[in-house]
Protein backbone atom coordinates (compact mmCIF):
# COMPACT_ATOMS: atom_id res chain seq x y z
CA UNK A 1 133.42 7.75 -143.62
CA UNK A 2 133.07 4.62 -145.81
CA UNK A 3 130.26 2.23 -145.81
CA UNK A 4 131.97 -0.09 -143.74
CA UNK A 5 132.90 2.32 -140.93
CA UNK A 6 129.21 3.91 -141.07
CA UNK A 7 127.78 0.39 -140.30
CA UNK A 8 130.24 -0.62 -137.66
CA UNK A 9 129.93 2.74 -135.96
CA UNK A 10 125.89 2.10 -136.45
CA UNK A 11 126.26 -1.01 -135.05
CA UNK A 12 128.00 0.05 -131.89
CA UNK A 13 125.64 3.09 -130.91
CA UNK A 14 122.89 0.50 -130.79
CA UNK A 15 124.86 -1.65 -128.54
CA UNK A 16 125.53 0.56 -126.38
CA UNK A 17 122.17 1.81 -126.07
CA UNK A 18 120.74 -0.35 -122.65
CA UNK A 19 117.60 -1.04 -124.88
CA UNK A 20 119.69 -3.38 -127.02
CA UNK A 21 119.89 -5.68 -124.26
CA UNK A 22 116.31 -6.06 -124.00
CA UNK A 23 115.62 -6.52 -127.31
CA UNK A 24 118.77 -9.62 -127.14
CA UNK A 25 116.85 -10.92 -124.49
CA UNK A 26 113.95 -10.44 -125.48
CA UNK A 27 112.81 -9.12 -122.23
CA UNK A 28 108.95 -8.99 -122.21
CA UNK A 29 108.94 -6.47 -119.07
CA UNK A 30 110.32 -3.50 -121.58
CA UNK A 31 107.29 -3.94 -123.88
CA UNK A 32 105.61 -0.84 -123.87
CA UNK A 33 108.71 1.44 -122.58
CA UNK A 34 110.30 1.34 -126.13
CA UNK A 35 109.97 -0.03 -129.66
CA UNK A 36 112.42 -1.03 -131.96
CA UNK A 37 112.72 -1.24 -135.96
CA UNK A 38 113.96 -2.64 -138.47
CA UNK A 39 115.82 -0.99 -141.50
CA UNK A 40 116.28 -3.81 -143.48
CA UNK A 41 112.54 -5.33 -143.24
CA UNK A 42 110.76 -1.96 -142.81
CA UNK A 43 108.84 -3.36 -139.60
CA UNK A 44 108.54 -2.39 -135.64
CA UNK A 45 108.83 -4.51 -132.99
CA UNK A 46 108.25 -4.86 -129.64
CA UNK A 47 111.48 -5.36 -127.11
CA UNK A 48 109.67 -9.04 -126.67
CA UNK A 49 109.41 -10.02 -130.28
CA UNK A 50 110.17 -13.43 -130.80
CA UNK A 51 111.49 -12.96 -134.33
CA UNK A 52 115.58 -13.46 -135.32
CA UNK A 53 117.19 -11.26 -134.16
CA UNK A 54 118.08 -8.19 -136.10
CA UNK A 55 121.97 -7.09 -136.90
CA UNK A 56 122.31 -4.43 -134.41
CA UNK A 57 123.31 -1.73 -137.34
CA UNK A 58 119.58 -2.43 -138.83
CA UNK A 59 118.90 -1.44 -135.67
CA UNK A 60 116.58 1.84 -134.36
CA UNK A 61 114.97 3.04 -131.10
CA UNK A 62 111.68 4.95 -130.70
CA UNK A 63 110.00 6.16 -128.01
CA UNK A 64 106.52 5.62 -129.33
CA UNK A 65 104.82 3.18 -131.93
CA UNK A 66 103.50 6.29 -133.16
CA UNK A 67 107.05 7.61 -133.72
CA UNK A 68 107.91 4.31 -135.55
CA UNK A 69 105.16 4.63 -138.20
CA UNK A 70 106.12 8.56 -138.31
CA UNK A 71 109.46 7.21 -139.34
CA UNK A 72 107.53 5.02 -142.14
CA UNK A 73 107.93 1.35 -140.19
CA UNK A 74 104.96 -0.88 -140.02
CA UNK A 75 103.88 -2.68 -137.56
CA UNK A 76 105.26 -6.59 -136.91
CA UNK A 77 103.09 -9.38 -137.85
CA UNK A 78 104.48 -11.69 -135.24
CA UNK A 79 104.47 -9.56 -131.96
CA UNK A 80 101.63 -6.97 -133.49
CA UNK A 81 103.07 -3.89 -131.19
CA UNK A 82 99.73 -1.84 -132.75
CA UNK A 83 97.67 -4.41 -130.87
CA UNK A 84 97.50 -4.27 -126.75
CA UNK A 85 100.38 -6.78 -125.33
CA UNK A 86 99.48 -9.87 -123.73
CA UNK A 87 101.06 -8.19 -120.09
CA UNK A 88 98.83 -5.31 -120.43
CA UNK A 89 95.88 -7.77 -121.55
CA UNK A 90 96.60 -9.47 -118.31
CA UNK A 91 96.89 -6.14 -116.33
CA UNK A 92 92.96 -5.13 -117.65
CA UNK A 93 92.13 -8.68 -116.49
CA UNK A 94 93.86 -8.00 -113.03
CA UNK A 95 92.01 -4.65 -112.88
CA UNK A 96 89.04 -6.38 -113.55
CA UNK A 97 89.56 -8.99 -110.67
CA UNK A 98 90.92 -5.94 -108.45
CA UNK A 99 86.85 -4.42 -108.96
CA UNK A 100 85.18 -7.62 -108.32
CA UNK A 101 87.13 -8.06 -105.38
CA UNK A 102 86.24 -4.80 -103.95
CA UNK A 103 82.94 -4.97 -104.74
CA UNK A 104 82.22 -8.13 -103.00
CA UNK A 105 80.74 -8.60 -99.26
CA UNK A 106 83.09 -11.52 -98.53
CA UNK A 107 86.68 -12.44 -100.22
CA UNK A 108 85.74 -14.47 -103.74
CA UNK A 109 87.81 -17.80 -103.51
CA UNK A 110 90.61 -17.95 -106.00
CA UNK A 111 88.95 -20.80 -108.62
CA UNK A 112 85.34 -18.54 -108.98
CA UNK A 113 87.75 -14.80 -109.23
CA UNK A 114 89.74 -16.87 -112.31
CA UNK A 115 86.65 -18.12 -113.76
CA UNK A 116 85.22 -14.71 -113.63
CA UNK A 117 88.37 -12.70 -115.94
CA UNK A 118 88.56 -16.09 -118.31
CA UNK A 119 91.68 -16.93 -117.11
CA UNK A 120 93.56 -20.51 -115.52
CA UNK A 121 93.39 -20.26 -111.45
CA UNK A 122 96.92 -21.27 -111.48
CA UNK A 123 98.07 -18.76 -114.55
CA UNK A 124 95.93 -16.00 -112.45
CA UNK A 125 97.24 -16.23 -109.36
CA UNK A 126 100.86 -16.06 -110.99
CA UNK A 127 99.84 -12.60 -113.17
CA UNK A 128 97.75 -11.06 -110.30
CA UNK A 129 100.99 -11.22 -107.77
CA UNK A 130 103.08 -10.01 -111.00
CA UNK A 131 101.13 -7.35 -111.46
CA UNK A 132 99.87 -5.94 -107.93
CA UNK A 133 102.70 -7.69 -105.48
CA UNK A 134 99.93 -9.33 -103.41
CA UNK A 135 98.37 -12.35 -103.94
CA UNK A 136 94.56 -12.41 -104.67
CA UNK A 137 94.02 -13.41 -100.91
CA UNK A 138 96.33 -10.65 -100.03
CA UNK A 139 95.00 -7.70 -101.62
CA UNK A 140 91.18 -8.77 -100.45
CA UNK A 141 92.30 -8.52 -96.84
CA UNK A 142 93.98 -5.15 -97.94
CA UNK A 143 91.27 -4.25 -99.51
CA UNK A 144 89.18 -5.12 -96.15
CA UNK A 145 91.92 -3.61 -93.98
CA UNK A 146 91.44 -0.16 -95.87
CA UNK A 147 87.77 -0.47 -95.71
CA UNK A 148 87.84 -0.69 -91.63
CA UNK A 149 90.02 2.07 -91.40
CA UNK A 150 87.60 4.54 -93.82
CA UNK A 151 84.46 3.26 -91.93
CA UNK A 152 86.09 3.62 -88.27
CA UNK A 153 87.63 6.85 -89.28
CA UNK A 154 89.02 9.61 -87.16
CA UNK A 155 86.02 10.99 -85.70
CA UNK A 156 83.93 7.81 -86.50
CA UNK A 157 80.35 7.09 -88.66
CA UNK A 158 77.56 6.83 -86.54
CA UNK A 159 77.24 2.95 -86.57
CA UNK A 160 79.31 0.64 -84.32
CA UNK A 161 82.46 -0.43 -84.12
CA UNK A 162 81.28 -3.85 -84.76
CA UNK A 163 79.06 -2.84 -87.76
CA UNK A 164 82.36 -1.23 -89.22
CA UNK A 165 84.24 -4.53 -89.11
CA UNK A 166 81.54 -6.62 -90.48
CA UNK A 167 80.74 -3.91 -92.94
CA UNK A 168 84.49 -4.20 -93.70
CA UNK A 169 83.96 -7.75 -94.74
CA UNK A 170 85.18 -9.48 -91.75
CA UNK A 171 83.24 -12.73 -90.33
CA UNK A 172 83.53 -12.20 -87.15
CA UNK A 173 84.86 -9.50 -84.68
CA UNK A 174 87.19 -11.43 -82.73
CA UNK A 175 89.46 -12.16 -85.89
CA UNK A 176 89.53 -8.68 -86.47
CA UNK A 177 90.60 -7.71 -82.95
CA UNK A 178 93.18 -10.51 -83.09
CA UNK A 179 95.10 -8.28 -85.47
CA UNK A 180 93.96 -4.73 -84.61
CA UNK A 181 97.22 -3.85 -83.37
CA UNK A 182 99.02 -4.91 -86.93
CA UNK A 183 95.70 -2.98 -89.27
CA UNK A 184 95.38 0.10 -87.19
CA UNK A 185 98.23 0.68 -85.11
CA UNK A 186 96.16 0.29 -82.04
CA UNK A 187 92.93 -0.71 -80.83
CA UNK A 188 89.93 0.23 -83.12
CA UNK A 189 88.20 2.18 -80.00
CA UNK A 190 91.67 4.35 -80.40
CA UNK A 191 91.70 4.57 -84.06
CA UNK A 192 88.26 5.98 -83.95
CA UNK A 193 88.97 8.56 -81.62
CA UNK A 194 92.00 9.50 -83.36
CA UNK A 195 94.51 7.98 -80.93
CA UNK A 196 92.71 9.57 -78.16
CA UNK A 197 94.84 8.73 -75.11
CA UNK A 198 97.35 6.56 -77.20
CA UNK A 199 100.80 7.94 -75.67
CA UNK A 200 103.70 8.74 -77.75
CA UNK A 201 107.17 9.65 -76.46
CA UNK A 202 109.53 11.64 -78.32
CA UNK A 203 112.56 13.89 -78.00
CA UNK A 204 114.59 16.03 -80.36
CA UNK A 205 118.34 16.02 -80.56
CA UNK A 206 120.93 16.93 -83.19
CA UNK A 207 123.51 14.58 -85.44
CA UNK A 208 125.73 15.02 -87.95
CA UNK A 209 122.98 14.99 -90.49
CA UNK A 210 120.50 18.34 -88.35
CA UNK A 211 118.29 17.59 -86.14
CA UNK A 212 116.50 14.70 -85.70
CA UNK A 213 113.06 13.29 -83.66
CA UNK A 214 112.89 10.05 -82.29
CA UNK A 215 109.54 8.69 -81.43
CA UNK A 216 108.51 5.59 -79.38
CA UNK A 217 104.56 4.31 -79.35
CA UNK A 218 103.71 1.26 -76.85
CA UNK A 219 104.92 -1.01 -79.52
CA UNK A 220 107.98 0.07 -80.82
CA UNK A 221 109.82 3.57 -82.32
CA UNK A 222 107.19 4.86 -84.82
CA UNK A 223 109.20 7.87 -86.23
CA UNK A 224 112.62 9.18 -86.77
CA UNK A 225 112.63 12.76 -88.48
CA UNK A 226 115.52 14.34 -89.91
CA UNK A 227 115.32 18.22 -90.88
CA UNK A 228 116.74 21.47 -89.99
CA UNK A 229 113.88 23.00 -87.87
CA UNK A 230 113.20 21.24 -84.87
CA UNK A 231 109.89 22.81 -84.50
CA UNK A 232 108.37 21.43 -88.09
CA UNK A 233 109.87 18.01 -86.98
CA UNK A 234 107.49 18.51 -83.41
CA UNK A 235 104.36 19.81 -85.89
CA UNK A 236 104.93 16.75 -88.62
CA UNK A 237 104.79 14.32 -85.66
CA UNK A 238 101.52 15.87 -84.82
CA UNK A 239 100.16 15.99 -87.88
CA UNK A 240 101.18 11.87 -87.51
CA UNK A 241 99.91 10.97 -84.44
CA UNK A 242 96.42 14.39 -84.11
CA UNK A 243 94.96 12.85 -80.93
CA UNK A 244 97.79 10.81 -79.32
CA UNK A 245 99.48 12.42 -76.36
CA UNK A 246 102.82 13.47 -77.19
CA UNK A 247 104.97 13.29 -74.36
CA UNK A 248 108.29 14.86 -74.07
CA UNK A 249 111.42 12.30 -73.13
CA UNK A 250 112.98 11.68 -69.99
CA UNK A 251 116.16 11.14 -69.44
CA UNK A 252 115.89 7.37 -70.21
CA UNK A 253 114.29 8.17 -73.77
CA UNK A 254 117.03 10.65 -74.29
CA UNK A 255 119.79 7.50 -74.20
CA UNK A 256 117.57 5.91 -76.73
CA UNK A 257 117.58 8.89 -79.24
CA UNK A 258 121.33 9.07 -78.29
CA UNK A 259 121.38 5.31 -79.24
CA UNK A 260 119.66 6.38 -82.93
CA UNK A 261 122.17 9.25 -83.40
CA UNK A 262 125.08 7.07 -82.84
CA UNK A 263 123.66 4.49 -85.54
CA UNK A 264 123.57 6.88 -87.99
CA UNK A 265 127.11 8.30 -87.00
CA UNK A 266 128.53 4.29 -86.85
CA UNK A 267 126.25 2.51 -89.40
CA UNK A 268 128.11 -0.51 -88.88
CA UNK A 269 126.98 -0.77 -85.01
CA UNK A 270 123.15 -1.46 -86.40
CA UNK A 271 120.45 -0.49 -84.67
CA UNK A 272 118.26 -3.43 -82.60
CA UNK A 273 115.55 -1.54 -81.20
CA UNK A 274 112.01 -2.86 -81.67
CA UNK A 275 109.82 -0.88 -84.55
CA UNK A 276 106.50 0.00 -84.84
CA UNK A 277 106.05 -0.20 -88.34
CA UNK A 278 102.37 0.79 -89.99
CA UNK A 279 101.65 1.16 -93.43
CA UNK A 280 99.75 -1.16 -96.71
CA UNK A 281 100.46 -4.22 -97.24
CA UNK A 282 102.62 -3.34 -100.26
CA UNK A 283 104.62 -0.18 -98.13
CA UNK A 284 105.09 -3.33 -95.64
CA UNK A 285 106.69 -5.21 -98.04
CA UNK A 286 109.06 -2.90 -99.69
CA UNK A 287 110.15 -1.31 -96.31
CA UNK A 288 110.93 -5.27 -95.07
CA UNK A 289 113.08 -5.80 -98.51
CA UNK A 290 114.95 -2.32 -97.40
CA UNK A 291 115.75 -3.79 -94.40
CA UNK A 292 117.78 -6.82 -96.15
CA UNK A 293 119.82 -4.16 -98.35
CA UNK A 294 123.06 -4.30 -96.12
CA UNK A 295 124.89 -1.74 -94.56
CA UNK A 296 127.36 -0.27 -97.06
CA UNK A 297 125.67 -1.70 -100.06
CA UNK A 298 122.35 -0.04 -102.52
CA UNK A 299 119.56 -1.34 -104.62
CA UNK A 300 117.50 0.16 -107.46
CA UNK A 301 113.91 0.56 -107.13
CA UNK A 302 113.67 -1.56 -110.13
CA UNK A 303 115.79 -4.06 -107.79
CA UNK A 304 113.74 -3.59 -105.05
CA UNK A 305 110.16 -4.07 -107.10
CA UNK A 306 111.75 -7.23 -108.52
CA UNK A 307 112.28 -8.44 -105.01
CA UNK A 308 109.05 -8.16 -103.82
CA UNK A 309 107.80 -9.85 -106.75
CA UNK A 310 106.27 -7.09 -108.68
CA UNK A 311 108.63 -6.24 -111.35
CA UNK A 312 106.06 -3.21 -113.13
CA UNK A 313 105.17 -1.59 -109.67
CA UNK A 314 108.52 0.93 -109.88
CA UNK A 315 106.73 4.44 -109.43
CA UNK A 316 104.67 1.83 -105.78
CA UNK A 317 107.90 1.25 -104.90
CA UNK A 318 109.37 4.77 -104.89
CA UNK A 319 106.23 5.86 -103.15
CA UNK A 320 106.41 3.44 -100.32
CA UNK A 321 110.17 4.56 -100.16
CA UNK A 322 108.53 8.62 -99.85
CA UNK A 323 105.79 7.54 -97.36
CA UNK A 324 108.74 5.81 -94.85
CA UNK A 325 108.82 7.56 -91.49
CA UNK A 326 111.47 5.61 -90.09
CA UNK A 327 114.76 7.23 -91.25
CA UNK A 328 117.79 4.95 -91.24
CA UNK A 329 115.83 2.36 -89.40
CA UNK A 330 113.70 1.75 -92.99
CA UNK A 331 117.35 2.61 -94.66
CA UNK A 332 115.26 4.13 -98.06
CA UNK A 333 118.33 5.90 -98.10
CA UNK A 334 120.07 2.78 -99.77
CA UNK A 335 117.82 2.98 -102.51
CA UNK A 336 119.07 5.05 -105.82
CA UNK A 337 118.19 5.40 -109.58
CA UNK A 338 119.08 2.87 -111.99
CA UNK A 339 122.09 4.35 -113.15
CA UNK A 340 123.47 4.94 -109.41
CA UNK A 341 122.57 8.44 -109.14
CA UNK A 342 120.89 9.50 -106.39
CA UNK A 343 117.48 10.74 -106.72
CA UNK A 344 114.72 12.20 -103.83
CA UNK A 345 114.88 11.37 -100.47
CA UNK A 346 112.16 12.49 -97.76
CA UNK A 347 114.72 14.03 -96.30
CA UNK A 348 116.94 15.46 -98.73
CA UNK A 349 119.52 14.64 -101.65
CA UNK A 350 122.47 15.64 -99.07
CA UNK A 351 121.55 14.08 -96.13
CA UNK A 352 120.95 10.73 -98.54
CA UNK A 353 124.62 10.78 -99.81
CA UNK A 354 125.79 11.51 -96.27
CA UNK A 355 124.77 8.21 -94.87
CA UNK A 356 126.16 6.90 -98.20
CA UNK A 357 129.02 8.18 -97.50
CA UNK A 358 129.07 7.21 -93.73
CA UNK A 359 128.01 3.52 -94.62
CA UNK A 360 131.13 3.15 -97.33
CA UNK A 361 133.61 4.56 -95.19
CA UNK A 362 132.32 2.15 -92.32
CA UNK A 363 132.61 -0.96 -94.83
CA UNK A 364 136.05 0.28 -95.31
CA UNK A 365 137.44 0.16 -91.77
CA UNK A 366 135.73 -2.98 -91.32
C-alpha cells in the first residue's frame, strides 16, 4: 500500500468512527467519554477543543487521557484535557448546591444557593437543570418529598404526622395535604400504615406476550405485569402495595384487563384509561416523555435524557425506564440502545421486540 492509499484509508477509519463527529462539532457533552490526538502536533485533545480542526488521517481515538500519554501525546494547551473540564467543574458546583440544599430547614432561594457555589443565578439555574433535570426549586421539593416519605415511613417514627411534614421542610400542613395524593400515593395516615386499608383491584389474564396483571388503585391503574408465572406476578404486586388490600376482579374489572390485553394485541387502538402514576420527580418526567414516543416509532435513552433536559443523566434515564410498573401504558418498551439494538427490558428482551414488532406491523396497515 503506498503512502497515498495508507492516508486515505487512515483518513476514512476515523470518519467512520461516530467519535469523529464529535470532535467536527466539537460537541462539549463527549468530553470525558473519549480523547483524541494528534499525530502531526504530538498533543491530546478533548472532543470540545476549540482548536482547527485536525485532518482526519492525523487523527487517533483513546479511551483514556492516560492511554494518550501511554501512546507519548501531551496534553493540549488550549482545552488542558489533564485539567478537570469546565462541565465537570460545574457538576462539583451542582453537587455542592445539591448538599446545601439538603441540608437546609427551608428551600434556599435561587440568588443566595448561586452566591453560595460562586456562580451567576442565571448561569446556575441553566447548569443545575443540565446537570440534575430539575430545576433548583424542583429538586428542593424532591428533596422534601423524599424526606416525608423516610420520616412517615411504613410503620412510622414515633413523632406525628404533622412533626414529619414540618420536619420535612414544609411550612405548613395544609400545603402538604393539598398534594398528598401526588407525593405518597395516598393520604399520609395510609402511607404510614403501609396502605393499611388502601384497596387495590387486580386480576390476571393471559396475551400474546404470557400472562399479565392488571391493577387499579382509587386513582387510576397502578400496575400492569407481564411474566410467565402468574403467581410471582400476584407476590410482586404484594411486595408493591404490603398493607393495601388486594382484591380479586369482578367481572367488570375483568373487561378492563380485557381492554389492556387488546391494546397490546392492537397498539394502534391506544389505551385511554386513567393512570396512577407514582414515582421521583425525575422517573415522572422520563415516564411522561415515553408517553409522547408514538406508537410504531423508538427513542434512545440518550434521546430521551435530551428531552427532558438532562443530556448526562443516561444510566437516570435507563433506571427510571427499569423502575416503570406500567407495561405498555409507560411504553419503556419503545426505548432501545443507541445503535437500535435492543437492550433490557423489565420484562424481557422477547417480549420488548414483540410489541416492536406488533407496533410496526400496526403502522403498516394503517
Amino acid at each position: 500500500m503506498n503512502t497515498l492509499t495508507k492516508k486515505a484509508q487512515l483518513a476514512v477509519n476515523t470518519i467512520n468512527d461516530s467519535r469523529w463527529t464529535s470532535v467536527a462539532v466539537r460537541n462539549a457533552e463527549a468530553d470525558g467519554t473519549f480523547y483524541y490526538s494528534v499525530r502531526t502536533t504530538g498533543v491530546y485533545c478533548r472532543p470540545s477543543c476549540a482548536a482547527r480542526l485536525a485532518r482526519p488521517e492525523n487523527v487517533q481515538f483513546h479511551a483514556t487521557r492516560e492511554e494518550a500519554e501511554k501512546a507519548g501525546f501531551r496534553p493540549c494547551k488550549r482545552c488542558k484535557p489533564d485539567q478537570p473540564s469546565l462541565i465537570e467543574q460545574y457538576a462539583a458546583k451542582v453537587t455542592q448546591a445539591c448538599r446545601i440544599i439538603e441540608e437546609s430547614e427551608t428551600a434556599p432561594v435561587l440568588e443566595g444557593l448561586a452566591k453560595r457555589v460562586g456562580v451567576s443565578p442565571y448561569h446556575f439555574h441553566r447548569v443545575f437543570r443540565h446537570i440534575t433535570g430539575l430545576t433548583p426549586r424542583q429538586y428542593a421539593a424532591a428533596h422534601r418529598e423524599k424526606k416525608v416519605r423516610n420520616e412517615l415511613g411504613y410503620g412510622g417514627a414515633d413523632g406525628t404526622i404533622t412533626d414529619a411534614i414540618f420536619d420535612a421542610g414544609y411550612n405548613s400542613s395544609s400545603r402538604f395535604y393539598e398534594k398528598s395524593d401526588q407525593v405518597l400515593g395516598m393520604t399520609p395516615t395510609r402511607y404510614r400504615t403501609g396502605g393499611v386499608n388502601a384497596e387495590i383491584r387486580f386480576a390476571i389474564g393471559e396475551c400474546s406476550l404470557g400472562s399479565i396483571l392488571v391493577a387499579h388503585s382509587d386513582r387510576g391503574i397502578c400496575a400492569i405485569l407481564l411474566g410467565d408465572d402468574p403467581g410471582k406476578l400476584a407476590r410482586d404486586l404484594q411486595d408493591s402495595f404490603p398493607h393495601a388490600n388486594l382484591i380479586g376482579g369482578d367481572n367488570d374489572f375483568e373487561r378492563l384487563v380485557a381492554k389492556v390485553v387488546g391494546f397490546i394485541e392492537a397498539p394502534d387502538i391506544g389505551l385511554d384509561l386513567p393512570l396512577d402514576i407514582r414515582g421521583t420527580a425525575f422517573q415522572q418526567r422520563v415516564w411522561q416523555a415515553l408517553r409522547e414516543i408514538p406508537v410504531g416509532e423508538t427513542a434512545s435513552y440518550i434521546d430521551i435524557a435530551k428531552r427532558i433536559g438532562s443530556p448526562k443523566a443516561v444510566r437516570a434515564v435507563a433506571q427510571a425506564c427499569a423502575a416503570n410498573a406500567l407495561a405498555v401504558a409507560i411504553p419503556c418498551h419503545r426505548v432501545v440502545r443507541n445503535d437500535g439494538a435492543l437492550s433490557g427490558y423489565r420484562w424481557g428482551v422477547e417480549r420488548k421486540r414483540a410489541l416492536l414488532e406488533k407496533e410496526a406491523e400496526g403502522e403498516g396497515h394503517a
